[in-house]
C-alpha atoms as a PDB file:
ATOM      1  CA  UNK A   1      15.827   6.873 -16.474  1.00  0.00           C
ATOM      2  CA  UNK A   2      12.926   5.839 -14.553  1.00  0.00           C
ATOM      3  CA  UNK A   3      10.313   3.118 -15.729  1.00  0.00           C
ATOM      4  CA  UNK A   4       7.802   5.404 -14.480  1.00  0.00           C
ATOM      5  CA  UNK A   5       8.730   8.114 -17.107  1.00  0.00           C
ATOM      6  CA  UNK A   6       8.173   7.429 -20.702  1.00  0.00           C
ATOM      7  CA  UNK A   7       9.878   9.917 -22.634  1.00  0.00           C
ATOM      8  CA  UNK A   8      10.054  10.007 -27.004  1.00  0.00           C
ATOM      9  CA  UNK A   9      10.801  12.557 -29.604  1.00  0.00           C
ATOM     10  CA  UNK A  10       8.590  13.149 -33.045  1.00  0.00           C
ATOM     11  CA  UNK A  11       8.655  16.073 -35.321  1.00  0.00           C
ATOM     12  CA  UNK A  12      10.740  18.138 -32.612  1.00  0.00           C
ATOM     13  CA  UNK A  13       8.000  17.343 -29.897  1.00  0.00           C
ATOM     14  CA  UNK A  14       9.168  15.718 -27.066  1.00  0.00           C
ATOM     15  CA  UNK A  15       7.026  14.046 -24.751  1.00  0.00           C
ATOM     16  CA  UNK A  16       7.268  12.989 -21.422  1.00  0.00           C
ATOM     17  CA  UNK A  17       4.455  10.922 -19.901  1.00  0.00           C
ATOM     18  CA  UNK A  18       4.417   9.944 -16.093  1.00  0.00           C
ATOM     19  CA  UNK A  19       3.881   6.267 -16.224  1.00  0.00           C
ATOM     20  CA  UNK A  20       2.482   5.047 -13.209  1.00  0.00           C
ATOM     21  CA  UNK A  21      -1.291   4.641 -13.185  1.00  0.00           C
ATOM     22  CA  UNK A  22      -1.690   2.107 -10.550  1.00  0.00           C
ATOM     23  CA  UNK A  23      -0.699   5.268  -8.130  1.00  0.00           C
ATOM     24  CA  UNK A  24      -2.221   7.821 -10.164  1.00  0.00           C
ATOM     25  CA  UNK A  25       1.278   8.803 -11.613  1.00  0.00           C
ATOM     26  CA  UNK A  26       2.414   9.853  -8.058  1.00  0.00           C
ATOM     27  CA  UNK A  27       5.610  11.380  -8.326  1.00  0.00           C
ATOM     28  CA  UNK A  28       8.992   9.725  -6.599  1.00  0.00           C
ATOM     29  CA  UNK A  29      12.268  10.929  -6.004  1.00  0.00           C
ATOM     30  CA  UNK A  30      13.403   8.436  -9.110  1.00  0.00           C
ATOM     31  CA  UNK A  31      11.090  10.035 -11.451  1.00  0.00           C
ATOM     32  CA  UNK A  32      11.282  14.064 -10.449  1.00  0.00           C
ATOM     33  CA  UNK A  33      15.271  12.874 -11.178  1.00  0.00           C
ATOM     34  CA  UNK A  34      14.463  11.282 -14.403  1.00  0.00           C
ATOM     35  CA  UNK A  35      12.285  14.356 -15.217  1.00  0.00           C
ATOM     36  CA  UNK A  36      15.101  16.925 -14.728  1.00  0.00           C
ATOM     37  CA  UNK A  37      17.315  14.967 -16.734  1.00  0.00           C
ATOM     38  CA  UNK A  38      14.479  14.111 -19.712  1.00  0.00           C
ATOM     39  CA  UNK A  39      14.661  17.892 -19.768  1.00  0.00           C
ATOM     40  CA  UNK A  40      17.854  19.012 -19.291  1.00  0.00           C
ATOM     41  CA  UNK A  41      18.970  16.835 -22.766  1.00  0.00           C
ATOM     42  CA  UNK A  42      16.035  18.065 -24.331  1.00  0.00           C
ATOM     43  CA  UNK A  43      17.134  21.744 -23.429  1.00  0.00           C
ATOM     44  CA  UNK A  44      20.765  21.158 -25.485  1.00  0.00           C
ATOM     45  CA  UNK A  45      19.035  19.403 -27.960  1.00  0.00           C
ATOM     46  CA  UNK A  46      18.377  21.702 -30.739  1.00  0.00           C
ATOM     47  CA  UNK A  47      15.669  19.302 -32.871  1.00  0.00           C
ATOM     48  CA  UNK A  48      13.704  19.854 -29.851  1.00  0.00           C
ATOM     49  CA  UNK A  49      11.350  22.912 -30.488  1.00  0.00           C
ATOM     50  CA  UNK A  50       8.561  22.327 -27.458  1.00  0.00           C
ATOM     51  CA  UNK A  51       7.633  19.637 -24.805  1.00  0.00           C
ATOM     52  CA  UNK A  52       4.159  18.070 -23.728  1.00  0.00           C
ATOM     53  CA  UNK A  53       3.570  16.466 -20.454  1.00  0.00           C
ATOM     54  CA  UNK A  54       1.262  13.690 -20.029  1.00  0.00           C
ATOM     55  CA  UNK A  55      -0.358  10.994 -17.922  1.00  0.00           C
ATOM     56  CA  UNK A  56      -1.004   7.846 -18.548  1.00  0.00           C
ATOM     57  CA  UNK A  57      -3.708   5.903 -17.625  1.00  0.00           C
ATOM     58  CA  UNK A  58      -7.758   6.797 -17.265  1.00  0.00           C
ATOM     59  CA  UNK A  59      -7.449   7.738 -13.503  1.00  0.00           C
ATOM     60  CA  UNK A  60      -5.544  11.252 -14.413  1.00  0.00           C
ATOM     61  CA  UNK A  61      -2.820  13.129 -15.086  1.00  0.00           C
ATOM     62  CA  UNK A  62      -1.067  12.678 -11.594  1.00  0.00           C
ATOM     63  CA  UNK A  63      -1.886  12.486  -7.890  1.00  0.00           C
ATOM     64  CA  UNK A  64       0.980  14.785  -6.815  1.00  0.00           C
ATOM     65  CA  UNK A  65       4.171  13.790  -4.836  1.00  0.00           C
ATOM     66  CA  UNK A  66       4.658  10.805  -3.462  1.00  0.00           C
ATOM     67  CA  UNK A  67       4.001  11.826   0.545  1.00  0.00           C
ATOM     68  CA  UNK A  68       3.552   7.690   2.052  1.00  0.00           C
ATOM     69  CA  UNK A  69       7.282   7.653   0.913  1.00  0.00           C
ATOM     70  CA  UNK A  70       8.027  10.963   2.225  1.00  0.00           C
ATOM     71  CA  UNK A  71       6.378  10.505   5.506  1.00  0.00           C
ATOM     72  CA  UNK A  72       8.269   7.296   6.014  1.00  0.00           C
ATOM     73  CA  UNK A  73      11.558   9.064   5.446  1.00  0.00           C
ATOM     74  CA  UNK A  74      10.755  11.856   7.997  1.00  0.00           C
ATOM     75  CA  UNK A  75       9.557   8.931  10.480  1.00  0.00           C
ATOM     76  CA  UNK A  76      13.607   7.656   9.749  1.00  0.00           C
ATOM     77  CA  UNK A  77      15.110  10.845  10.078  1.00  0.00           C
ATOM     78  CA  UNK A  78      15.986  11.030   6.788  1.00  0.00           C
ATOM     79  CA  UNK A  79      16.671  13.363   4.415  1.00  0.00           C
ATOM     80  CA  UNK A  80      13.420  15.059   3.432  1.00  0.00           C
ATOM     81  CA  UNK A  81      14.174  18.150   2.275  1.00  0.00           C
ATOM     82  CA  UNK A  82      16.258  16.444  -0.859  1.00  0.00           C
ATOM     83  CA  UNK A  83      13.041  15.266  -1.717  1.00  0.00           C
ATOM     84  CA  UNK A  84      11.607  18.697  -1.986  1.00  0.00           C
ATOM     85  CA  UNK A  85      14.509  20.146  -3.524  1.00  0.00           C
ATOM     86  CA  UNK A  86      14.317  17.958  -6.106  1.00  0.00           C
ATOM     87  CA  UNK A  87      10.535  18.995  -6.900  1.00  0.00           C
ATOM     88  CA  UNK A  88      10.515  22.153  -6.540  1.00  0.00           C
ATOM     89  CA  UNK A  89      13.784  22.016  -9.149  1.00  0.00           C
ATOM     90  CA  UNK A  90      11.517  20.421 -11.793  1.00  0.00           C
ATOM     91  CA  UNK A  91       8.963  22.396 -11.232  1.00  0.00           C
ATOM     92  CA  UNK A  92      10.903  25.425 -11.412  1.00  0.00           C
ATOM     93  CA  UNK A  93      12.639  24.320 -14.593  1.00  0.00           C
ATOM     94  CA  UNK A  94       9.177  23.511 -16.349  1.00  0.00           C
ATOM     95  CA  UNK A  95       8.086  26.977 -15.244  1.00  0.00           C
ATOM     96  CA  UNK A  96      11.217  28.798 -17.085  1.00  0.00           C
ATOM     97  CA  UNK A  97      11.806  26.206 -19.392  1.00  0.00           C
ATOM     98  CA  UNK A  98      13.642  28.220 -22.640  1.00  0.00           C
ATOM     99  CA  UNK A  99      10.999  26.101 -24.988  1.00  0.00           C
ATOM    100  CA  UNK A 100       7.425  26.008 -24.808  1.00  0.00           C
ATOM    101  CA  UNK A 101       5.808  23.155 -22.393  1.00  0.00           C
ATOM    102  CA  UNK A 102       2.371  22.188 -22.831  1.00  0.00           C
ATOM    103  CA  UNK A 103       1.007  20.326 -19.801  1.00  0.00           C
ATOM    104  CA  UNK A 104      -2.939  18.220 -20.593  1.00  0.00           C
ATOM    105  CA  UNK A 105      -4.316  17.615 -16.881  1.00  0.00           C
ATOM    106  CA  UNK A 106      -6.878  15.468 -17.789  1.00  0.00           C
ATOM    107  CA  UNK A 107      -8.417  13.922 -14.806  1.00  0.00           C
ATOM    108  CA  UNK A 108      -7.031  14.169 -11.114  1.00  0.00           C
ATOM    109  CA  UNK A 109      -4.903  16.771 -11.218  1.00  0.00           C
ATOM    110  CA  UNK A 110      -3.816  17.329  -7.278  1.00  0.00           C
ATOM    111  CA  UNK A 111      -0.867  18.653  -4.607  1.00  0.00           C
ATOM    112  CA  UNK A 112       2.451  17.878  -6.619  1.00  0.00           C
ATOM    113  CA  UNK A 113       0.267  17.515 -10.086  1.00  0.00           C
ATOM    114  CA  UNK A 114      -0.243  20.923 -10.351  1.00  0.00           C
ATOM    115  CA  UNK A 115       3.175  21.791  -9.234  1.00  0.00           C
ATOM    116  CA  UNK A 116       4.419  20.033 -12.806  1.00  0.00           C
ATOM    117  CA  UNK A 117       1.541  20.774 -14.635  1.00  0.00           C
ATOM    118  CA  UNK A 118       0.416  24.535 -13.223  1.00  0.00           C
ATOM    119  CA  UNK A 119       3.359  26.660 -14.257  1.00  0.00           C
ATOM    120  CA  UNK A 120       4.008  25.878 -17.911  1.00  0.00           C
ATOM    121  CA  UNK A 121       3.753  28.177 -21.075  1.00  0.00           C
ATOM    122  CA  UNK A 122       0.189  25.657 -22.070  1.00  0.00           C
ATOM    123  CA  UNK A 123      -2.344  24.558 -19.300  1.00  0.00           C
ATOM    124  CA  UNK A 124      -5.065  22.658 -20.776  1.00  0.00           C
ATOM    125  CA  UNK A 125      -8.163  21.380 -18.707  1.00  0.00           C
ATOM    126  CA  UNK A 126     -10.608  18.446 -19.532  1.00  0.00           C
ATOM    127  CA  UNK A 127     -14.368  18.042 -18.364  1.00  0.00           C
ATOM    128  CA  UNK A 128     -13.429  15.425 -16.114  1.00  0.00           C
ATOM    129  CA  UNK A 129     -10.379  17.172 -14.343  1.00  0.00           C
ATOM    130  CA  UNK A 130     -10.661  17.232 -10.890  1.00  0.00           C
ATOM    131  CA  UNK A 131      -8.090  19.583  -9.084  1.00  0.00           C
ATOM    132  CA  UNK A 132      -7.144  19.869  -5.259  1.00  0.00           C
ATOM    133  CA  UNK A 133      -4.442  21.208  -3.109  1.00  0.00           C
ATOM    134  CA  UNK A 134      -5.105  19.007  -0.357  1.00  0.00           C
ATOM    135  CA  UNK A 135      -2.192  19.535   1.766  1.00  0.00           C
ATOM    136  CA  UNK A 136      -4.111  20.602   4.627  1.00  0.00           C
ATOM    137  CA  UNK A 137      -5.899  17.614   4.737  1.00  0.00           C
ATOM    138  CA  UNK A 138      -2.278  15.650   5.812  1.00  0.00           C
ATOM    139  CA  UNK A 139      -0.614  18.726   7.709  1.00  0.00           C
ATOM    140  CA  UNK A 140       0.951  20.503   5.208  1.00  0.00           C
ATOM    141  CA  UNK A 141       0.591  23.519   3.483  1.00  0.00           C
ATOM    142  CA  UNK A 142       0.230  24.178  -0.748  1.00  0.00           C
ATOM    143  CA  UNK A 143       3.173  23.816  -1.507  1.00  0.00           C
ATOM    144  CA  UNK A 144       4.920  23.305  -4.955  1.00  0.00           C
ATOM    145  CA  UNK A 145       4.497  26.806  -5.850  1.00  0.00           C
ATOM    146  CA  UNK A 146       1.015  27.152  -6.212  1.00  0.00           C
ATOM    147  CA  UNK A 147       0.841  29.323  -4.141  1.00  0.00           C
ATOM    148  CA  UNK A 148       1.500  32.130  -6.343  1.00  0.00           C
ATOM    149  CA  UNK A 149      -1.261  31.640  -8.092  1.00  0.00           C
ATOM    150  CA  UNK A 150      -3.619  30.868  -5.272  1.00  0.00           C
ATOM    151  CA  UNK A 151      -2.576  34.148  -3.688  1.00  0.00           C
ATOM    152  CA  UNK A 152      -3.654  35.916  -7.021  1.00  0.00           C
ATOM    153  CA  UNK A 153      -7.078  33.865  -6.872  1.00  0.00           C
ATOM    154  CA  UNK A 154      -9.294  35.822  -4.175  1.00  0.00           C
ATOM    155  CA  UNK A 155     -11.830  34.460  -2.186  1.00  0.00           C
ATOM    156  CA  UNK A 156     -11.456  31.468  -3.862  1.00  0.00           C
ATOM    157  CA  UNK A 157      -8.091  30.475  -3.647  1.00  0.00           C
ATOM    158  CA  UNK A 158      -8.548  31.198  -0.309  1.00  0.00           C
ATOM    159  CA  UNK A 159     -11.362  28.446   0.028  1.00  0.00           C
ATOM    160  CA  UNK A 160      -9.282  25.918  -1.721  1.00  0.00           C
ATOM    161  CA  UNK A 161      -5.886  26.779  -0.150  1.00  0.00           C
ATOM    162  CA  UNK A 162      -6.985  26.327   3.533  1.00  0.00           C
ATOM    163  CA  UNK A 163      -9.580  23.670   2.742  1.00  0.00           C
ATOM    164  CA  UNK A 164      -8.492  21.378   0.538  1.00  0.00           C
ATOM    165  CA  UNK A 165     -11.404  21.350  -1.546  1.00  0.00           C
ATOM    166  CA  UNK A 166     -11.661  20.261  -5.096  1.00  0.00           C
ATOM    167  CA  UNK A 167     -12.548  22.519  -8.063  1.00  0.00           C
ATOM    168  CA  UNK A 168     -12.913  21.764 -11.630  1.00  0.00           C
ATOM    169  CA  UNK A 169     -10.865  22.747 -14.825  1.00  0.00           C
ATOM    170  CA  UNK A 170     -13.915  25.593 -15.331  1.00  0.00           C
ATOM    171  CA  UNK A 171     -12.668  26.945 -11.648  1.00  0.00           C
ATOM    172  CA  UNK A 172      -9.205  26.204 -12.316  1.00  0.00           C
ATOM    173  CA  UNK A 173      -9.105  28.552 -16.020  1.00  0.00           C
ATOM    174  CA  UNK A 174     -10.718  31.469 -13.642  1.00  0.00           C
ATOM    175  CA  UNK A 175      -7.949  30.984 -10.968  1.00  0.00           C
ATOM    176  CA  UNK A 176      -5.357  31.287 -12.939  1.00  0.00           C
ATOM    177  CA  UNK A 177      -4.374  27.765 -13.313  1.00  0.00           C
ATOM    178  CA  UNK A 178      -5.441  26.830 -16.644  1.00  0.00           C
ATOM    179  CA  UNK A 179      -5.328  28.210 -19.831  1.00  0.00           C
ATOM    180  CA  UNK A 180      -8.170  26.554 -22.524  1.00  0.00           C
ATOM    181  CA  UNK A 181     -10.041  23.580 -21.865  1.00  0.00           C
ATOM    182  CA  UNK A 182      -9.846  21.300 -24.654  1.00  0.00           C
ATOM    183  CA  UNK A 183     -13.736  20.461 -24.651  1.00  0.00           C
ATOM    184  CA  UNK A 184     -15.536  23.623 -24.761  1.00  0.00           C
ATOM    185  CA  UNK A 185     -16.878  25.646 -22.233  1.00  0.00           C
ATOM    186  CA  UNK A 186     -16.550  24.282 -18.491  1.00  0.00           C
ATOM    187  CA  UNK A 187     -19.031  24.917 -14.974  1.00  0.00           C
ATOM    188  CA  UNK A 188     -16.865  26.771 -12.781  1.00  0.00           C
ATOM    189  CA  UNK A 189     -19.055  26.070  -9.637  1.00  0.00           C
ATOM    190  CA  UNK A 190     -16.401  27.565  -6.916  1.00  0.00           C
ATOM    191  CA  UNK A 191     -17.224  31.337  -9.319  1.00  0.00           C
ATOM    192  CA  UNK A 192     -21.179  30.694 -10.189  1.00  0.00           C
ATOM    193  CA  UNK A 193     -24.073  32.379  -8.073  1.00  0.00           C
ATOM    194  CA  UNK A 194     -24.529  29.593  -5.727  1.00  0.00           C
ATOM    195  CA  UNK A 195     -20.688  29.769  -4.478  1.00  0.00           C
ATOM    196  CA  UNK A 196     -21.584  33.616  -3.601  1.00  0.00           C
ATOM    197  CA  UNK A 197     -20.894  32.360   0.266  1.00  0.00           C
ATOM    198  CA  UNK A 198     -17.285  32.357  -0.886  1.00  0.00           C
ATOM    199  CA  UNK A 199     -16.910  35.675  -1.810  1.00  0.00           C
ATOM    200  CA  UNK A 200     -18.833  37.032   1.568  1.00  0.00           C
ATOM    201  CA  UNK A 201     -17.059  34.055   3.868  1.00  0.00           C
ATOM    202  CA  UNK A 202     -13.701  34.794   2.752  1.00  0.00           C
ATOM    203  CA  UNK A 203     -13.056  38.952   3.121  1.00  0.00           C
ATOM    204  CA  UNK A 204     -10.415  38.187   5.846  1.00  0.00           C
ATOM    205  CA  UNK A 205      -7.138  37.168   6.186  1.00  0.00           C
ATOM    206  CA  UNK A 206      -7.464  35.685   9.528  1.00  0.00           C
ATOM    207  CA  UNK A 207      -8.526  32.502   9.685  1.00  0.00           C
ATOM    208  CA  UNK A 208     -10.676  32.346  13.083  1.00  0.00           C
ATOM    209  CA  UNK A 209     -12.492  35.241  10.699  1.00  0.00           C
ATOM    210  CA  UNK A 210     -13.204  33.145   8.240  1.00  0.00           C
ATOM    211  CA  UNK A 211     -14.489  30.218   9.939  1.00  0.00           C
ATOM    212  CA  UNK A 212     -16.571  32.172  11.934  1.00  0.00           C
ATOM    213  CA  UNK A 213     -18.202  34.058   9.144  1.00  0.00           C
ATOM    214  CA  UNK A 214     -18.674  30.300   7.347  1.00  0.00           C
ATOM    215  CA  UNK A 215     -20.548  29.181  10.185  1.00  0.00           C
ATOM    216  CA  UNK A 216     -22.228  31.666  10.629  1.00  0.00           C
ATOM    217  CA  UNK A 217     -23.518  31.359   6.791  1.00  0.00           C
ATOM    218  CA  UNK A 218     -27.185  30.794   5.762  1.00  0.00           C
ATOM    219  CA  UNK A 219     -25.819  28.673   2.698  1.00  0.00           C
ATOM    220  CA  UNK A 220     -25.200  24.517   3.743  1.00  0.00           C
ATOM    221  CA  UNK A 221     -21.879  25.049   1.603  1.00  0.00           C
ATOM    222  CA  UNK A 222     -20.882  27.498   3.709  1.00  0.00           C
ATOM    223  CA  UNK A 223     -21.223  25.452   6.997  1.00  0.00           C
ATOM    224  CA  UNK A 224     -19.829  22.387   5.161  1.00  0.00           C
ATOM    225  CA  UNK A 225     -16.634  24.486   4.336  1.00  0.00           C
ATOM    226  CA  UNK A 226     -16.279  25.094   8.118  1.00  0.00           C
ATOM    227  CA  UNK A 227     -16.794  21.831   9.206  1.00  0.00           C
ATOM    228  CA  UNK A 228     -13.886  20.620   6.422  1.00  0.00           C
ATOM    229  CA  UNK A 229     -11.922  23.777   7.897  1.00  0.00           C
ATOM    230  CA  UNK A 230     -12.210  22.295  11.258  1.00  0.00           C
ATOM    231  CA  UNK A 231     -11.115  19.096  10.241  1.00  0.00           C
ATOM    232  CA  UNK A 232      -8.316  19.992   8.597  1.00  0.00           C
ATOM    233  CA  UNK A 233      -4.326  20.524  10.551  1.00  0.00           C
ATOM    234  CA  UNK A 234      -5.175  23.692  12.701  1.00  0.00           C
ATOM    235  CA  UNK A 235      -1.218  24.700  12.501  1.00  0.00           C
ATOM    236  CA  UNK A 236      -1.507  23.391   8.721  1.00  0.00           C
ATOM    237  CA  UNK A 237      -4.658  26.447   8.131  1.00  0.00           C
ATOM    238  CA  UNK A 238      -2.257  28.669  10.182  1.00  0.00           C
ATOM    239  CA  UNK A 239       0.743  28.174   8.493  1.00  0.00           C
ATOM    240  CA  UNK A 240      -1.101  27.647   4.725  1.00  0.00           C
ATOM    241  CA  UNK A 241      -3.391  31.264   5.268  1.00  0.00           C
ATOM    242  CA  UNK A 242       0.253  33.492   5.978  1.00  0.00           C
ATOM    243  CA  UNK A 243       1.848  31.999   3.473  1.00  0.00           C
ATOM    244  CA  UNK A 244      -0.928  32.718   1.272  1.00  0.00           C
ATOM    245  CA  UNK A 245      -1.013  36.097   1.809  1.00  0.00           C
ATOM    246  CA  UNK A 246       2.800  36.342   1.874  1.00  0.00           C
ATOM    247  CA  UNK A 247       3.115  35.085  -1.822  1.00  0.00           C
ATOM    248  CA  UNK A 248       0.646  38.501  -3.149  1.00  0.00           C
ATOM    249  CA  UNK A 249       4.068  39.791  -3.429  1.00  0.00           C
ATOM    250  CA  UNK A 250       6.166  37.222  -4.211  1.00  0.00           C
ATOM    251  CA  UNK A 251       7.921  36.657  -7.812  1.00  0.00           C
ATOM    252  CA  UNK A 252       6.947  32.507  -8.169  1.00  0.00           C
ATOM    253  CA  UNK A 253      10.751  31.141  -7.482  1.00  0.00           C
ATOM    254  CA  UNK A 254      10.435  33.182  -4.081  1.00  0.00           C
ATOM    255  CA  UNK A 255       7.306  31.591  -3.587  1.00  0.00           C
ATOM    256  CA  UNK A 256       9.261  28.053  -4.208  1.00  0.00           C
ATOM    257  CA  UNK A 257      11.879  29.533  -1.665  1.00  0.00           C
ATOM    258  CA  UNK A 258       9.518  30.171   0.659  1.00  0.00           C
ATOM    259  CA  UNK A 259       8.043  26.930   0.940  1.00  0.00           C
ATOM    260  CA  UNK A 260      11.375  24.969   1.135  1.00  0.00           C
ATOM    261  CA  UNK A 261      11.846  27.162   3.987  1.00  0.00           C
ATOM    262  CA  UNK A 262       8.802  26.386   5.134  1.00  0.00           C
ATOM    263  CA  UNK A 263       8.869  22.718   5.172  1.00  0.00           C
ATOM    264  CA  UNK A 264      11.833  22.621   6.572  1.00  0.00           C
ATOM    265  CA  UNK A 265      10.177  23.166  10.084  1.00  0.00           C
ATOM    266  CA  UNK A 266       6.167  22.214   9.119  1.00  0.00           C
ATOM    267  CA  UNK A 267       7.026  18.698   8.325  1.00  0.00           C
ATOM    268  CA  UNK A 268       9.009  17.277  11.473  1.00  0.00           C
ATOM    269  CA  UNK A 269       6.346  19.230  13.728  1.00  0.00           C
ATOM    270  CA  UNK A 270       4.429  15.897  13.767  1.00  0.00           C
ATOM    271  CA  UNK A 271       1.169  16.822  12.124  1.00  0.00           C
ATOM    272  CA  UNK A 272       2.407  16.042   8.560  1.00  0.00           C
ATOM    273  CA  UNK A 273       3.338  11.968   9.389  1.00  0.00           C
ATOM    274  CA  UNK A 274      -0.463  12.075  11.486  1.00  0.00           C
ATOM    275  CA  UNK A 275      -2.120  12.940   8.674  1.00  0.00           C
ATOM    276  CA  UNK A 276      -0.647  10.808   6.371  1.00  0.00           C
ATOM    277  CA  UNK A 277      -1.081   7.940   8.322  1.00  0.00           C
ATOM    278  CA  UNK A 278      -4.556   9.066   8.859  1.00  0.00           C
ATOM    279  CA  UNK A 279      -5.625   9.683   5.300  1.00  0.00           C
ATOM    280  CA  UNK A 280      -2.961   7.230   3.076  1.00  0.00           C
ATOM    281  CA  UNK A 281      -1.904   4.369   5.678  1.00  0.00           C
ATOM    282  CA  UNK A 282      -4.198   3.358   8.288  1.00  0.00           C
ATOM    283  CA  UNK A 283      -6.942   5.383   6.442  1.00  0.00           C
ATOM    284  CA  UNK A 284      -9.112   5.607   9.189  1.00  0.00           C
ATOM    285  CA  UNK A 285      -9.347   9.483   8.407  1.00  0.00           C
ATOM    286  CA  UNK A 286      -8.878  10.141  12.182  1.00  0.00           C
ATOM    287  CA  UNK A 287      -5.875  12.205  12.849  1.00  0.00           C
ATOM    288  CA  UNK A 288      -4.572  13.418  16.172  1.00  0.00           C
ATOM    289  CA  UNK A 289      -3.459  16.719  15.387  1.00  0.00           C
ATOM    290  CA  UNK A 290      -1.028  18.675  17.878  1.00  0.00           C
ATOM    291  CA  UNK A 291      -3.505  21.055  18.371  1.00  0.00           C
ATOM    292  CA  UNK A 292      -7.391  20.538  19.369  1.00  0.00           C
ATOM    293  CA  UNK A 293      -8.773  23.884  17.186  1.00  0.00           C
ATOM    294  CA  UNK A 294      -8.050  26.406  15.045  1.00  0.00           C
ATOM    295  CA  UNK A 295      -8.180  28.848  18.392  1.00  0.00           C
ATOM    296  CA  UNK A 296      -6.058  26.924  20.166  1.00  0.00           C
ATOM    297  CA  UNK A 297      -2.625  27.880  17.651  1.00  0.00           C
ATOM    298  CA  UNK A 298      -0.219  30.087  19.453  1.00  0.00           C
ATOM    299  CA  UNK A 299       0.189  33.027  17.272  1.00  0.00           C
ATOM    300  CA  UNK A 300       4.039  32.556  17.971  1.00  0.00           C
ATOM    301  CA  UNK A 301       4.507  29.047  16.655  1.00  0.00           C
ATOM    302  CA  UNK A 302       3.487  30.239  13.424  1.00  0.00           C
ATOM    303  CA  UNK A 303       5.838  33.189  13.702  1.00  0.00           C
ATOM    304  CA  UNK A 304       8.652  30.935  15.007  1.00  0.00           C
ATOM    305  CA  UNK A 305       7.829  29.220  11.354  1.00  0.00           C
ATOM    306  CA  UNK A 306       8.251  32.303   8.935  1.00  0.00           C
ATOM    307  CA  UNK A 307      11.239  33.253  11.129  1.00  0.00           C
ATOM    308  CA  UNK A 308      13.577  32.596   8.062  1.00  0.00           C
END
């Protein structure tokens, strides 16, 4: 087991708590191993009637995977993808897990977070959760299955898939990410009358569309959310708004399929190891992406990528 999982039976409840608060409870290899195990025992163990999933610490219930690591392995050449696998296989088996998971995302709830936390049978929210899928911002896409439920979102999981925003556990119960907030009702500002931008910005699926329509927006959100667009990996928005709209019709392990398969060529294109140096190392949140703008993405490099 890991010393970065903390796992203990009582009453039939067993609890796993990711125990690493100096990092926000970002996830390693070591621990998504000593999860699947925690799990697998727990499955066979008939005194074991449901599981809760915790963080520890006052930061939040977990930053999401652990990409400095990962980005120094794909600098190596090493193997990357076992990384994924190895996620995605935990989150997977918390999604179908044969007892019922409850998952508390108090706090920061982000990326690889939500992968753990967003699938189970019990999703509960706190007023000071703050939620993201910022893999845009480092040259990835949402990965970690999320996308299923970001597909099913609207205009909204649009805005937060290709810009990394934030949203709340108010937003997050409307998206379908959440199930009951455990302190009453909660602002969902991304879904209130001032966020009506979102709804009009977002009609398309094509991304120079959208960016176009947000900058050409009235509302100082709405020109914000194109400048953060704009910031963002322009293969990354690419890449993130197809496989967005792929996943309307995808069961959520073919979602999880598709973005192993997806990886698998997005991360050694160079724009994932940029923006992690960019954001996490040197943090001078200056990356050189590949390409210069959203326009300037050959249609067929992001074809060549969903050529699976």
């Amino acid at each position: 087991m890991s010393e970065f999982i903390v796992t203990e039976v009582h009453d039939g409840i067993a609890r796993m708590t990711l125990n690493r608060p100096r990092a926000i409870n970002a996830l390693t290899g070591e621990m998504f191993g000593a999860m699947y195990d925690a799990l697998t025992a727990w499955n066979a163990d008939d005194s074991v009637t449901a599981v809760e999933l915790a963080g520890e610490g006052e930061r939040g219930f977990c930053a999401g995977a652990d990409v400095r690591t990962l980005a120094e392995t794909v600098r190596d050449d090493g193997p990357f993808l076992q990384y994924l696998e190895t996620e995605y296989a935990v989150d997977m088996a918390l999604a179908d897990y044969p007892k019922p998971v409850t998952s508390f995302m108090r706090g920061i709830a982000m990326g690889g977070g939500i992968g753990i936390g967003g699938h189970v049978d019990r999703r509960i929210v706190y007023s000071d959760t703050v939620m993201a899928m910022p893999e845009t911002k480092i040259g990835f896409f949402p990965d970690a299955g999320v996308m299923y439920e970001l597909s099913r979102a609207g205009a909204v999981g649009k805005h937060v898939a290709l810009t990394s925003s934030t949203f709340t556990g108010g937003d997050a119960l409307l998206m379908g990410l959440a199930d009951e907030s455990a302190e009453g009702d909660l602002p969902a500002p991304l879904f209130d009358d001032n966020a009506s931008w979102i709804q009009e910005c977002y009609a398309s699926d094509d991304v120079l569309d959208i960016v176009a329509a947000l900058e050409g927006h009235g509302a100082e959100a709405a020109q914000q959310a194109a400048r953060d667009l704009r910031a963002r990996s322009p293969f990354a928005v690419h890449v993130a708004m197809r496989a967005l709209v792929r996943a309307r019709s995808l069961r959520l392990s073919e979602v999880f399929a598709q973005d192993l398969h997806l990886a698998e060529s997005v991360i050694p294109s160079g724009d994932f190891v940029e923006g992690v140096r960019a954001l996490l190392v040197d943090k001078d949140k200056n990356p050189h992406w590949r390409h210069s703008s959203l326009e300037a993405v050959p249609a067929a490099e992001i074809d060549r990528v969903f050529d699976y």
